[in-house]
Protein backbone atom coordinates (compact mmCIF):
# COMPACT_ATOMS: atom_id res chain seq x y z
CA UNK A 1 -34.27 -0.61 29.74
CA UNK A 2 -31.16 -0.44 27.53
CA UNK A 3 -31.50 3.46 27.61
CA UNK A 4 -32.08 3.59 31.28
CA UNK A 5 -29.23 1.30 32.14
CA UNK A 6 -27.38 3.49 29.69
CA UNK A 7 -28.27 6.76 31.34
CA UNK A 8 -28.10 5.54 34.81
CA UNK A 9 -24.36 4.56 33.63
CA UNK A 10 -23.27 7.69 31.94
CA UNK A 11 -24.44 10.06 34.93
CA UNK A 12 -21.95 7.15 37.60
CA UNK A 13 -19.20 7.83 34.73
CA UNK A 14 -20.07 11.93 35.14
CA UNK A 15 -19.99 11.86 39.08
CA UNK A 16 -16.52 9.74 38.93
CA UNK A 17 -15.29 12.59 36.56
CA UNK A 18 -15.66 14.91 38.24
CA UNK A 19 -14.72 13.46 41.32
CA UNK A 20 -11.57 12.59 39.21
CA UNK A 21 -10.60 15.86 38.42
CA UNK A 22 -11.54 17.28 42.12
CA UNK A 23 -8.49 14.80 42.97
CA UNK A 24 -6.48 15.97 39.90
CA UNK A 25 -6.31 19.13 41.12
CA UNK A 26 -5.92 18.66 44.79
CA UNK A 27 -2.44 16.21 43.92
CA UNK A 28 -1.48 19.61 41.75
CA UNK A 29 -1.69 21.77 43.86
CA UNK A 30 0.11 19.42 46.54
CA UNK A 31 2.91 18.88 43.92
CA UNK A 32 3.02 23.04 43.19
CA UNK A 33 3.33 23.65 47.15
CA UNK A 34 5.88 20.66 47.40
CA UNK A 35 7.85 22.31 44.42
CA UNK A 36 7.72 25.53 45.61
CA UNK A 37 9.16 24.69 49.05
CA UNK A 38 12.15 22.62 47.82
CA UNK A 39 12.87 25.24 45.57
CA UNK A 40 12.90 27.63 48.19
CA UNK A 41 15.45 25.17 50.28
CA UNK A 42 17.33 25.08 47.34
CA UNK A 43 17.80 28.45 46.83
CA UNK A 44 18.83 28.84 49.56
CA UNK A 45 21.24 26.13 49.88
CA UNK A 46 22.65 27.92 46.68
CA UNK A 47 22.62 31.18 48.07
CA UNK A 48 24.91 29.81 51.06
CA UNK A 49 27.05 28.49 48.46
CA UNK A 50 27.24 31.89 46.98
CA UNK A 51 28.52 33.34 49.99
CA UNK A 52 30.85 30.86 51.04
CA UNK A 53 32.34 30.73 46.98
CA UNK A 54 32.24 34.79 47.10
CA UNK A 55 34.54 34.33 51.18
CA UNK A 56 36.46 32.19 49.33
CA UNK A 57 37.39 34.70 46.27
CA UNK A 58 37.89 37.30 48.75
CA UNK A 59 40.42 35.42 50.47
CA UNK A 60 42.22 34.73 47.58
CA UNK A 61 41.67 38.45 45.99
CA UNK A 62 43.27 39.10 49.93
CA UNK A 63 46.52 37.03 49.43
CA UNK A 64 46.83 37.72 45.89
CA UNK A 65 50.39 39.36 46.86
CA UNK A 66 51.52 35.71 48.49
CA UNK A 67 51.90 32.29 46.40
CA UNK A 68 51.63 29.38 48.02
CA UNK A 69 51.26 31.35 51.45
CA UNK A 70 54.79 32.69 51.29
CA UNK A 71 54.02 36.29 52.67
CA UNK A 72 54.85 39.09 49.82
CA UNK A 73 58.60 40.89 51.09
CA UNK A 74 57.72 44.10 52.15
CA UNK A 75 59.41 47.17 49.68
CA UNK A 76 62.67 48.61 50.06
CA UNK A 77 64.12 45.79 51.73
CA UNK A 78 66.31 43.38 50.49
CA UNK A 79 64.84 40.17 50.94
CA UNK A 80 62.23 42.49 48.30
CA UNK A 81 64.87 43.40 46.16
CA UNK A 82 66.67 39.90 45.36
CA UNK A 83 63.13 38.55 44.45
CA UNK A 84 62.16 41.83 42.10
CA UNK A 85 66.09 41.40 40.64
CA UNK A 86 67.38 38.53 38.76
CA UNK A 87 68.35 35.34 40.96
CA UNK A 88 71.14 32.98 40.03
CA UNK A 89 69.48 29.85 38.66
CA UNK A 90 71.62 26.52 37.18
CA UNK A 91 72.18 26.21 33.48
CA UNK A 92 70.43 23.08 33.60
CA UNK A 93 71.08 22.82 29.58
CA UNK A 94 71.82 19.49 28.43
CA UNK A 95 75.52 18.10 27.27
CA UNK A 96 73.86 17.85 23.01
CA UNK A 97 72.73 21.60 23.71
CA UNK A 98 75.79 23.35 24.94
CA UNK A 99 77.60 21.79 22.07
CA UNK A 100 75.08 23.07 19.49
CA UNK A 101 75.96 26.06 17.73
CA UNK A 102 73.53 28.81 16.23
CA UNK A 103 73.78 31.50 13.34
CA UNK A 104 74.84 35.00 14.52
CA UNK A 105 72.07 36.35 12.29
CA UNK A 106 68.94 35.25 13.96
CA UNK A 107 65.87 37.67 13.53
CA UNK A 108 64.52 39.43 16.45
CA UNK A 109 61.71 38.55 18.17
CA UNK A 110 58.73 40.87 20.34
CA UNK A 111 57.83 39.22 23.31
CA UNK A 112 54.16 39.14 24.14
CA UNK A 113 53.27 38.84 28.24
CA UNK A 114 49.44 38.77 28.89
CA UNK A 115 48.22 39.01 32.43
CA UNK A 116 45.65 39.49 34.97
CA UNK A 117 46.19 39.52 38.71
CA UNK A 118 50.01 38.89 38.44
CA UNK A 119 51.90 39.55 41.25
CA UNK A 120 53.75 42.71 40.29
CA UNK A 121 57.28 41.22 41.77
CA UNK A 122 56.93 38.59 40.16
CA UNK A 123 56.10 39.51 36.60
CA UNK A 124 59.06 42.06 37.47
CA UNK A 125 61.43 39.10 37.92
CA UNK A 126 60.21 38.01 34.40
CA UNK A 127 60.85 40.96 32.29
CA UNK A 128 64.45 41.37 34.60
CA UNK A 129 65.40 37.92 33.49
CA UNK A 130 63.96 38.02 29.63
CA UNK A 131 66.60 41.21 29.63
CA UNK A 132 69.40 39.86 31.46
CA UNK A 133 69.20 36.28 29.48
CA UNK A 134 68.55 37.40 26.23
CA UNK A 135 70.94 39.01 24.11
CA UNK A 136 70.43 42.68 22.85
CA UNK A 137 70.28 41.75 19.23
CA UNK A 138 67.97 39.37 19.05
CA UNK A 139 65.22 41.26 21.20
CA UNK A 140 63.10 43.95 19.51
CA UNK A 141 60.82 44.57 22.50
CA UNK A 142 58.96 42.91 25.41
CA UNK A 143 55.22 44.12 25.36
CA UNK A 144 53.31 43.64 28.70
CA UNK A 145 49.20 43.37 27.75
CA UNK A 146 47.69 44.47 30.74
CA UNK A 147 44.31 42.81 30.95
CA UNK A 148 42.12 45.10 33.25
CA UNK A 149 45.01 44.61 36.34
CA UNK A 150 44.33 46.87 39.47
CA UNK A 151 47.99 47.74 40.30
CA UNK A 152 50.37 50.26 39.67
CA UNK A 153 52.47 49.09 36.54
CA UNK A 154 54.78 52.32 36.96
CA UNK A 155 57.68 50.09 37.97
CA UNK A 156 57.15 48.01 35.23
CA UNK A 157 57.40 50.56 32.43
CA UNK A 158 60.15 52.20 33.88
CA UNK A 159 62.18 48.70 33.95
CA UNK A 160 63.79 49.13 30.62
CA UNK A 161 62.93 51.26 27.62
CA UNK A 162 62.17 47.82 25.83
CA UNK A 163 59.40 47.39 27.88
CA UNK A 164 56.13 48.35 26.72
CA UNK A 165 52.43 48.11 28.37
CA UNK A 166 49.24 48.43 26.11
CA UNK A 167 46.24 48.79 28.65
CA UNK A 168 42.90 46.82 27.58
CA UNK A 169 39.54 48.97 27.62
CA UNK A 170 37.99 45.68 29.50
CA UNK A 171 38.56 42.86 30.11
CA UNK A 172 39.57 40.52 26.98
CA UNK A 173 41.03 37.46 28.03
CA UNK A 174 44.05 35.16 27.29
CA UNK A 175 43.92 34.65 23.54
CA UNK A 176 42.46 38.02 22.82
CA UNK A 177 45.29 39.75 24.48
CA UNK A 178 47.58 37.83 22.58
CA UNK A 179 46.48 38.80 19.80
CA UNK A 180 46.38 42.66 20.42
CA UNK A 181 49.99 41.99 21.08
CA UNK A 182 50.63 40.26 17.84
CA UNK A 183 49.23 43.36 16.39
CA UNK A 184 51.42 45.84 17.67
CA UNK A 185 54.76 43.75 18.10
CA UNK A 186 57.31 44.82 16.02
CA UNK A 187 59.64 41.56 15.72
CA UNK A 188 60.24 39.14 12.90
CA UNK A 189 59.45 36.51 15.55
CA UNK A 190 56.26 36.14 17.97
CA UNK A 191 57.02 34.67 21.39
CA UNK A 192 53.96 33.80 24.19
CA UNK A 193 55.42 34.10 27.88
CA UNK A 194 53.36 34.18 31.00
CA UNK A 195 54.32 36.30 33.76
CA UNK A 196 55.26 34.10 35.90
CA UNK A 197 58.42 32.63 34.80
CA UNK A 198 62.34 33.12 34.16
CA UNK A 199 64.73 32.72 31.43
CA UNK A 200 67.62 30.63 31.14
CA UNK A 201 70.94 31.13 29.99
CA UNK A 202 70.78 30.63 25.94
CA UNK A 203 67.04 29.89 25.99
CA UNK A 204 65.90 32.02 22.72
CA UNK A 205 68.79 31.05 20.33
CA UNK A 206 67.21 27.49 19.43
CA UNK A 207 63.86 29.17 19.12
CA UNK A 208 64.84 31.36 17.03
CA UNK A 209 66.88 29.35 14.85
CA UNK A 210 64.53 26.75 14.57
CA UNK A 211 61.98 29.57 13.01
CA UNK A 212 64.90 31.16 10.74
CA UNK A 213 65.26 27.62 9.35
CA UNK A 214 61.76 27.00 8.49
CA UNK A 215 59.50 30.29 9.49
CA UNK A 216 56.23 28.51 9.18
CA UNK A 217 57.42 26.44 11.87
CA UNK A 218 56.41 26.93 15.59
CA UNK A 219 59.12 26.12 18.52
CA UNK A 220 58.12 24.99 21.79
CA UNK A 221 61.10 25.31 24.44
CA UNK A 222 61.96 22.56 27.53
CA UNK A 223 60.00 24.06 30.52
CA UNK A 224 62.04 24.17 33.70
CA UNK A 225 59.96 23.91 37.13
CA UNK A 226 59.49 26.71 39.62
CA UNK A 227 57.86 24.91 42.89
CA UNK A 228 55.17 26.89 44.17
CA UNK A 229 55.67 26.47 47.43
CA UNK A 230 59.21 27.82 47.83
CA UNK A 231 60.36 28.80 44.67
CA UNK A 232 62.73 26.65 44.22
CA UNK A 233 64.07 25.83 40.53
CA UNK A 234 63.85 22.30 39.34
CA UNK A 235 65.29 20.96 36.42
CA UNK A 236 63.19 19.30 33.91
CA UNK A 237 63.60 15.46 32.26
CA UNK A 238 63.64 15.44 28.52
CA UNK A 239 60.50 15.40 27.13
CA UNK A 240 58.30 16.48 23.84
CA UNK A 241 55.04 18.30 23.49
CA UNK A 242 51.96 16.53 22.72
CA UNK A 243 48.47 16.18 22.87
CA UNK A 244 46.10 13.47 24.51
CA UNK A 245 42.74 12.04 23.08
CA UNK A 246 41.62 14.84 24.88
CA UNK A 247 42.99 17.88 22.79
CA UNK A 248 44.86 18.66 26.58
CA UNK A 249 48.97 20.07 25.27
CA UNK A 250 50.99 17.81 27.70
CA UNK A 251 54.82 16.92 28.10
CA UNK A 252 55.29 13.41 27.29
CA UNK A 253 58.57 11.69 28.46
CA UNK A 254 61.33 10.92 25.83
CA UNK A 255 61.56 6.87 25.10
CA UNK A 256 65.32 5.41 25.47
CA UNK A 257 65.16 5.36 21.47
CA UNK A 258 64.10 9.57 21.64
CA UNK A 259 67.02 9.47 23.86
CA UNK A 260 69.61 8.24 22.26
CA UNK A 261 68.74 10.07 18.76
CA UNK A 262 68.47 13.19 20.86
């Protein structure tokens, strides 16, 4: 009897087994369908997204002559030619820094512009004001590293013989083209602009003194504003360089104290 009850129980545990795995299978297959589906929603959810992020870069690849929606001047006309020249800005210079004096014998320094998708008038601007603001003497060259850019750079070259444009074979990004700079540059002294900016009036002479003074040292210049919206130049509060908890370079506000020993 104890083998019978035995068998009779093993073939109730075979027929649940199997039953078992019949509904194993069906739930798989139900969650395999299911998965399939949603990923097909979602792909094409993401492929909308696609589309709308590739409209998006289009527009912007559209504009890419405007900033901030301020239509690019047409050429040949002046409202063109006082942006591509030099504008009048204020000496926004401090009383403590038009009092300071420099040596006469500063070294020279090679200025190093990456870019990509710069406006051209605009990064014309910047090399115009680097050679109207700078004195002769203390600039060796400004070298342009043109990181796979679609325009014409003919009016760039041809902006001063000091100017000099070094073409990238693809595309190598910010730090790389710095560096390809570095390599070629010429100068005692290494100076990172972007091409979107303008010189002040005696903005290299405390650079360049602070690095004749102690050359492993590296100078970090009071950045003046330039709103996007209308261009308008805004001067800057004193502050320092620094960096938060999270390794982000910020400008951190001088304390009264900083202030007063200014």
């Amino acid at each position: 009897g104890i083998n019978a009850e035995y068998g009779e129980g093993y073939n109730m545990n075979f027929y649940l087994n199997k039953y078992f795995i019949s509904f194993l299978i069906v739930v798989q297959i139900g969650l395999i369908v299911t998965v399939f589906l949603y990923s097909q929603s979602t792909i094409e959810h993401l492929a909308i997204q696609v589309k709308q992020l590739s409209n998006s870069v289009s527009n912007i690849r559209v504009r890419r002559g405007n900033v901030a929606g301020i239509p690019k001047p047409e050429p040949n006309t002046t409202e063109y030619q006082s942006r591509f020249k030099v504008r009048e800005i204020p000496d926004t210079r401090d009383g403590p820094c038009l009092e300071m004096a420099y040596d006469e014998d500063l070294p020279k320094a090679s200025i190093i512009i990456p870019f990509h998708n710069e406006t051209a008038w605009i990064l014309s601007r910047t090399i115009n004001s680097i050679l109207n603001k700078t004195p002769p003497q203390y600039l060796e060259e400004i070298i342009i590293i043109d990181d796979l850019d679609p325009q014409n750079l003919d009016m760039i070259v041809k902006i001063d013989p000091k100017v000099k444009v070094i073409h990238n074979g693809k595309r190598e990004g910010l730090i790389r083209s710095k560096i390809i700079g570095a390599a070629e540059a010429k100068g005692s002294v290494l100076i990172f602009l972007e091409g979107h900016c303008e010189c002040n009036v005696g903005w290299i002479e405390p650079l360049l003194q602070v690095i004749k003074d102690d050359p492993k040292a590296i100078a970090i210049p009071l950045v003046d504003v330039i709103m996007d919206s209308d261009y308008k130049y805004q001067k800057s509060g004193l502050s320092r360089g620094g960096f938060g908890t999270d390794l982000v370079f910020k400008w951190i506000d001088l304390t009264e104290e900083d202030k007063r020993n200014y």
